[in-house]
C-alpha atoms as a PDB file:
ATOM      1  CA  UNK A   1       0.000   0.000   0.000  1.00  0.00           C
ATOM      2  CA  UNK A   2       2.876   2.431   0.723  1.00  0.00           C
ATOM      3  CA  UNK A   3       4.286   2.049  -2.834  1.00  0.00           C
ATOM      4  CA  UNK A   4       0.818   2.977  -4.307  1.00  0.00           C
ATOM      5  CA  UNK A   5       0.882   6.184  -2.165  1.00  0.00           C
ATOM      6  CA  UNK A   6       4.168   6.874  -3.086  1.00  0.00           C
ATOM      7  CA  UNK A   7       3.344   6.078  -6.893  1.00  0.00           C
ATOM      8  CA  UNK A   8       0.675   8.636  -6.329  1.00  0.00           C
ATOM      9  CA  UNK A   9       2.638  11.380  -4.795  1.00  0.00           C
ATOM     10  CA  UNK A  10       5.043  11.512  -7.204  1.00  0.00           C
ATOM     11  CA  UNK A  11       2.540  11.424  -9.868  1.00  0.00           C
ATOM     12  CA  UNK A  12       0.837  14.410  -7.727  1.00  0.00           C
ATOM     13  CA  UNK A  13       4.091  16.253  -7.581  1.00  0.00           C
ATOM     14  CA  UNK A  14       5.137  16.111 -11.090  1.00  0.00           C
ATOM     15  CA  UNK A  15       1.152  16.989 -12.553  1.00  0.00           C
ATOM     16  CA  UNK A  16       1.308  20.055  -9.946  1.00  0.00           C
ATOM     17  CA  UNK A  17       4.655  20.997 -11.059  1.00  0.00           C
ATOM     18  CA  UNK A  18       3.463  20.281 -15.215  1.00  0.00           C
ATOM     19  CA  UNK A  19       0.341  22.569 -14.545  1.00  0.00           C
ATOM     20  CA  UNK A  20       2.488  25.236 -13.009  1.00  0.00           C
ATOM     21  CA  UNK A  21       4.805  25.679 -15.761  1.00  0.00           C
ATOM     22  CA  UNK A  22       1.443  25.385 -18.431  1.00  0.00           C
ATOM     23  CA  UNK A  23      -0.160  28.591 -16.701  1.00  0.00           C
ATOM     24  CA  UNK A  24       3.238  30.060 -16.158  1.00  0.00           C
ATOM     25  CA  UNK A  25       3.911  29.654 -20.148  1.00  0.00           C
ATOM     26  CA  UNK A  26      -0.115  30.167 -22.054  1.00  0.00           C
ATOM     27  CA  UNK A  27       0.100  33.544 -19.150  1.00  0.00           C
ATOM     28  CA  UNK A  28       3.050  34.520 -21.384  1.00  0.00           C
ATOM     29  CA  UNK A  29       1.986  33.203 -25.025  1.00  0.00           C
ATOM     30  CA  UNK A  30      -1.503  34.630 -24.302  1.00  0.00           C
ATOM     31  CA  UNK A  31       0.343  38.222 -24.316  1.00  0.00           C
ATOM     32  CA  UNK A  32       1.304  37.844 -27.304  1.00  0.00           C
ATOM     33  CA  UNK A  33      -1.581  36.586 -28.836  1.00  0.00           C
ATOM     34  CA  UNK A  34      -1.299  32.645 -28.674  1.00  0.00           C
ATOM     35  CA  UNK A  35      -1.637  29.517 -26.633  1.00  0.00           C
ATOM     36  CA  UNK A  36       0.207  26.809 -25.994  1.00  0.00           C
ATOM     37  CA  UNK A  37      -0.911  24.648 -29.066  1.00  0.00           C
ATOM     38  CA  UNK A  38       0.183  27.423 -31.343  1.00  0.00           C
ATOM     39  CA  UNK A  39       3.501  27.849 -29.592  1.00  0.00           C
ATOM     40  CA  UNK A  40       3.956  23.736 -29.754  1.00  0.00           C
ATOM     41  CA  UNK A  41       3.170  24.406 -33.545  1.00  0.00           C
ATOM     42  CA  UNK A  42       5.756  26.883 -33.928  1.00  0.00           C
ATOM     43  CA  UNK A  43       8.010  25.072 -32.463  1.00  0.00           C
ATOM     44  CA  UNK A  44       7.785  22.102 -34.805  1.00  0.00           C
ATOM     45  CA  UNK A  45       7.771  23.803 -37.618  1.00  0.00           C
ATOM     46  CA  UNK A  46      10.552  25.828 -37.218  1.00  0.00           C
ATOM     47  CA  UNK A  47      12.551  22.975 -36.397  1.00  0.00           C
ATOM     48  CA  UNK A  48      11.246  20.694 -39.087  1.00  0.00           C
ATOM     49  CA  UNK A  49      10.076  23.294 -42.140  1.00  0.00           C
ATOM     50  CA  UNK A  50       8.156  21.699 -44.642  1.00  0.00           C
ATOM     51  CA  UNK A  51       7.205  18.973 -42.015  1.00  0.00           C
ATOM     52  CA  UNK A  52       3.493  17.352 -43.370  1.00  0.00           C
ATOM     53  CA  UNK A  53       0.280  17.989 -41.440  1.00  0.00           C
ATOM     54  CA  UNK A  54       0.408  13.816 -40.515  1.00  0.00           C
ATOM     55  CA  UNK A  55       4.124  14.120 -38.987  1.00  0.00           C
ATOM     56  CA  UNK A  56       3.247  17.300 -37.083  1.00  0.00           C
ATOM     57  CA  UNK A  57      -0.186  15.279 -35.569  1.00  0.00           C
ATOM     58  CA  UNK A  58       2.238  12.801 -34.706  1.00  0.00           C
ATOM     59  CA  UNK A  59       4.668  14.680 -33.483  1.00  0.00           C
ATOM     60  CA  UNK A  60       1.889  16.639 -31.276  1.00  0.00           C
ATOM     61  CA  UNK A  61      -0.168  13.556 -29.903  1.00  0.00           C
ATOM     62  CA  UNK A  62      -3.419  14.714 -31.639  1.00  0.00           C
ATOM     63  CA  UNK A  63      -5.740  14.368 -34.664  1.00  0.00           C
ATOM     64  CA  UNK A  64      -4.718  14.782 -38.208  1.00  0.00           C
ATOM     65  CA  UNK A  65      -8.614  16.716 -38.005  1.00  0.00           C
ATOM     66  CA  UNK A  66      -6.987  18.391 -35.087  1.00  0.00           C
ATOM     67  CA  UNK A  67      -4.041  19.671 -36.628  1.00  0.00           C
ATOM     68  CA  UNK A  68      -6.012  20.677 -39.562  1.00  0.00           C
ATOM     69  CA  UNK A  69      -8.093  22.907 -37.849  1.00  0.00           C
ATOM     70  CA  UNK A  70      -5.486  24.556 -34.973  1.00  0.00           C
ATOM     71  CA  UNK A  71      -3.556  25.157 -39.086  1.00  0.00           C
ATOM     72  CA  UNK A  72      -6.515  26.641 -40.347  1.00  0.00           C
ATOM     73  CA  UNK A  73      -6.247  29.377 -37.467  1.00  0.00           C
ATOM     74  CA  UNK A  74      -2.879  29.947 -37.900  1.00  0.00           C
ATOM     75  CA  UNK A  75      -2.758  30.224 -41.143  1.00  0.00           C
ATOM     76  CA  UNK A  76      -6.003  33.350 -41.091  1.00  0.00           C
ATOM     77  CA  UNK A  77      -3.430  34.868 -38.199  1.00  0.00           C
ATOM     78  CA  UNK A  78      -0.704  34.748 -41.142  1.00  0.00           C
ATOM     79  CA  UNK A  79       1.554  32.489 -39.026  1.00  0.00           C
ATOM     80  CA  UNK A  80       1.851  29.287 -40.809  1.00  0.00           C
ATOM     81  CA  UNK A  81       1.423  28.556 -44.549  1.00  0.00           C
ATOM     82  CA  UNK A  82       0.334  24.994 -45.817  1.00  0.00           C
ATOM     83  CA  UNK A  83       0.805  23.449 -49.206  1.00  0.00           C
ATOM     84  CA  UNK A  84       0.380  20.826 -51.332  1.00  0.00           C
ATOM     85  CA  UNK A  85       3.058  17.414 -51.809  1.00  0.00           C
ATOM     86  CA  UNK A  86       1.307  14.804 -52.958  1.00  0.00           C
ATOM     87  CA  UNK A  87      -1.387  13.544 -50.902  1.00  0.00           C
ATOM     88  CA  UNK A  88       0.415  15.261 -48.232  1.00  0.00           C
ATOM     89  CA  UNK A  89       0.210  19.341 -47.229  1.00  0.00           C
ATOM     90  CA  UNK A  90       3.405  20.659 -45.796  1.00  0.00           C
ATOM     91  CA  UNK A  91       3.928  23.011 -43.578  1.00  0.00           C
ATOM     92  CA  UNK A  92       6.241  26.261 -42.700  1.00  0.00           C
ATOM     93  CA  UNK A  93       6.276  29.553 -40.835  1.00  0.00           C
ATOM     94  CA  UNK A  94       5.636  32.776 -42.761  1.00  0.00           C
ATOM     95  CA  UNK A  95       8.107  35.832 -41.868  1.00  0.00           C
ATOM     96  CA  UNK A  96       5.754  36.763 -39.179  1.00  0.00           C
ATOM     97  CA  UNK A  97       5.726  33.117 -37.990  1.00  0.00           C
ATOM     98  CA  UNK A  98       9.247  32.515 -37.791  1.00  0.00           C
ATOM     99  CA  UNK A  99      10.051  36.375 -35.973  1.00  0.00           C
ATOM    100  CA  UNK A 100       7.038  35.082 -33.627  1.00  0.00           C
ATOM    101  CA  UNK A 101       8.997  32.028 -32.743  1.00  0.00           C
ATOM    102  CA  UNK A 102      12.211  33.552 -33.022  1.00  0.00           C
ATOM    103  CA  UNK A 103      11.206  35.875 -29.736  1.00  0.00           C
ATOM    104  CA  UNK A 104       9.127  33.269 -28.208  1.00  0.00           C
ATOM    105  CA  UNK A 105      11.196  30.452 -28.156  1.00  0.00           C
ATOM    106  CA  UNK A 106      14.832  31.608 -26.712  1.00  0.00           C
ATOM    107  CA  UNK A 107      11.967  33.543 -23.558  1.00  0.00           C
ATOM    108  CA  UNK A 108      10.189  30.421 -22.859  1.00  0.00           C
ATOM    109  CA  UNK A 109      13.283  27.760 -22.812  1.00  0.00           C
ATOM    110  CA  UNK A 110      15.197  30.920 -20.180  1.00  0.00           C
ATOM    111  CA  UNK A 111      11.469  30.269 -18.107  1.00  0.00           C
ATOM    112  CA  UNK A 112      12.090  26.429 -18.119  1.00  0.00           C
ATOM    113  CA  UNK A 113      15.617  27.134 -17.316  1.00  0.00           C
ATOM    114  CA  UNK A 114      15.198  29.298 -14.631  1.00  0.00           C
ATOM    115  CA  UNK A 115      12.275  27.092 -13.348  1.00  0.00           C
ATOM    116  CA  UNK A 116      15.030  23.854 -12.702  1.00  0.00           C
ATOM    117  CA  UNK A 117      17.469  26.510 -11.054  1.00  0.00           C
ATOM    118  CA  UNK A 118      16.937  24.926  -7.851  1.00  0.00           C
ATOM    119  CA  UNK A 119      18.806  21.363  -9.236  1.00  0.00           C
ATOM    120  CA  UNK A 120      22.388  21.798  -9.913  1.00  0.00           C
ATOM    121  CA  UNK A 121      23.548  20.866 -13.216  1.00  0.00           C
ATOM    122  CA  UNK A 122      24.147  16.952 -12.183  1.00  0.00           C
ATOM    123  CA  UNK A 123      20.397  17.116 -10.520  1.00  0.00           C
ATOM    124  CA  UNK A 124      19.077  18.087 -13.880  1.00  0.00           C
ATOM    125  CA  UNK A 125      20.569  15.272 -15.481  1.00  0.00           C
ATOM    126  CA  UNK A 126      19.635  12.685 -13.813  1.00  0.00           C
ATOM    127  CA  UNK A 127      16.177  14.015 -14.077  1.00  0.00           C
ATOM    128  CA  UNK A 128      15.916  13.424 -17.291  1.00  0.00           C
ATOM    129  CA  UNK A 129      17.587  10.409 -16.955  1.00  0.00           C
ATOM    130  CA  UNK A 130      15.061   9.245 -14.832  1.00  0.00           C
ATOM    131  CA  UNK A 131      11.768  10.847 -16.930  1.00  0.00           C
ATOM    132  CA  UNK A 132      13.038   9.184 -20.279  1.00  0.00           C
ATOM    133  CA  UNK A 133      13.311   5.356 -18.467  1.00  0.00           C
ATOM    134  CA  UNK A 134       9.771   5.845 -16.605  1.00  0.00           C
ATOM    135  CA  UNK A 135       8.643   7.452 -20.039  1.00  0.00           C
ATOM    136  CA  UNK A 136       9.925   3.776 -21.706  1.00  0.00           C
ATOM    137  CA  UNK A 137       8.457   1.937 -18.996  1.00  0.00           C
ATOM    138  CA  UNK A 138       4.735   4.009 -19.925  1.00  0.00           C
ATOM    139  CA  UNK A 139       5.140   3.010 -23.548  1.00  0.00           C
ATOM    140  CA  UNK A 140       6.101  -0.608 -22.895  1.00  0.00           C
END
């Protein structure tokens, strides 16, 4: 029974801490006119330009209809522009896009930073270390 409650707790801890940083970062994107889908958009897609609508649904954990529709918006706020390959629609930033993720990115990963600050360098590592091999248990 312990190892339940501790199973919990630490699920507890790290959903508090995961909801924290989410108002923290849509407080931030919302002042500049976005939310956190749209900045996880921009950050694809500036990483992977000319990435297709499936890859970035995958990439995302949501609907190809999904995707299509959060594009749609972006696209009418001239952030993102879609086109044709195939059977496939790629997608990329426009200039406004890519200056919109250009500030917004380099802000948001000095937030995240700042937010480990407490854990020293080492701390931080095995952090990860330890999210990626419960993360491979999860997908087992």
């Amino acid at each position: 029974m312990a190892e339940r409650r501790k199973a919990v707790a630490i699920w507890s801890r790290l959903a508090l801490i995961y909801k924290r940083l989410d108002a923290l970062g849509e407080k931030n994107f919302r002042a500049m006119g976005l939310n956190t889908a749209w900045f996880d958009v921009l950050v694809r897609v500036r990483a992977h330009e000319g990435i297709t609508q499936g890859e970035l649904a995958a990439a995302l954990s949501v609907t190809k209809g999904c995707v299509s529709q959060l594009l749609a918006k972006m696209e009418t706020a001239g952030l993102v522009l879609r086109k044709a390959d195939g059977h496939s629609r790629q997608v990329g930033l426009t200039v406004k896009g890519k200056a919109l993720a250009e500030d917004l990115v380099p802000s948001q990963e000095a937030r995240l930073q700042d937010s480990l600050g407490a854990l020293s360098d080492d701390e931080q590592a095995e952090l990860a270390r330890l999210l990626r091999k419960w993360e491979k248990k999860i997908k087992e």
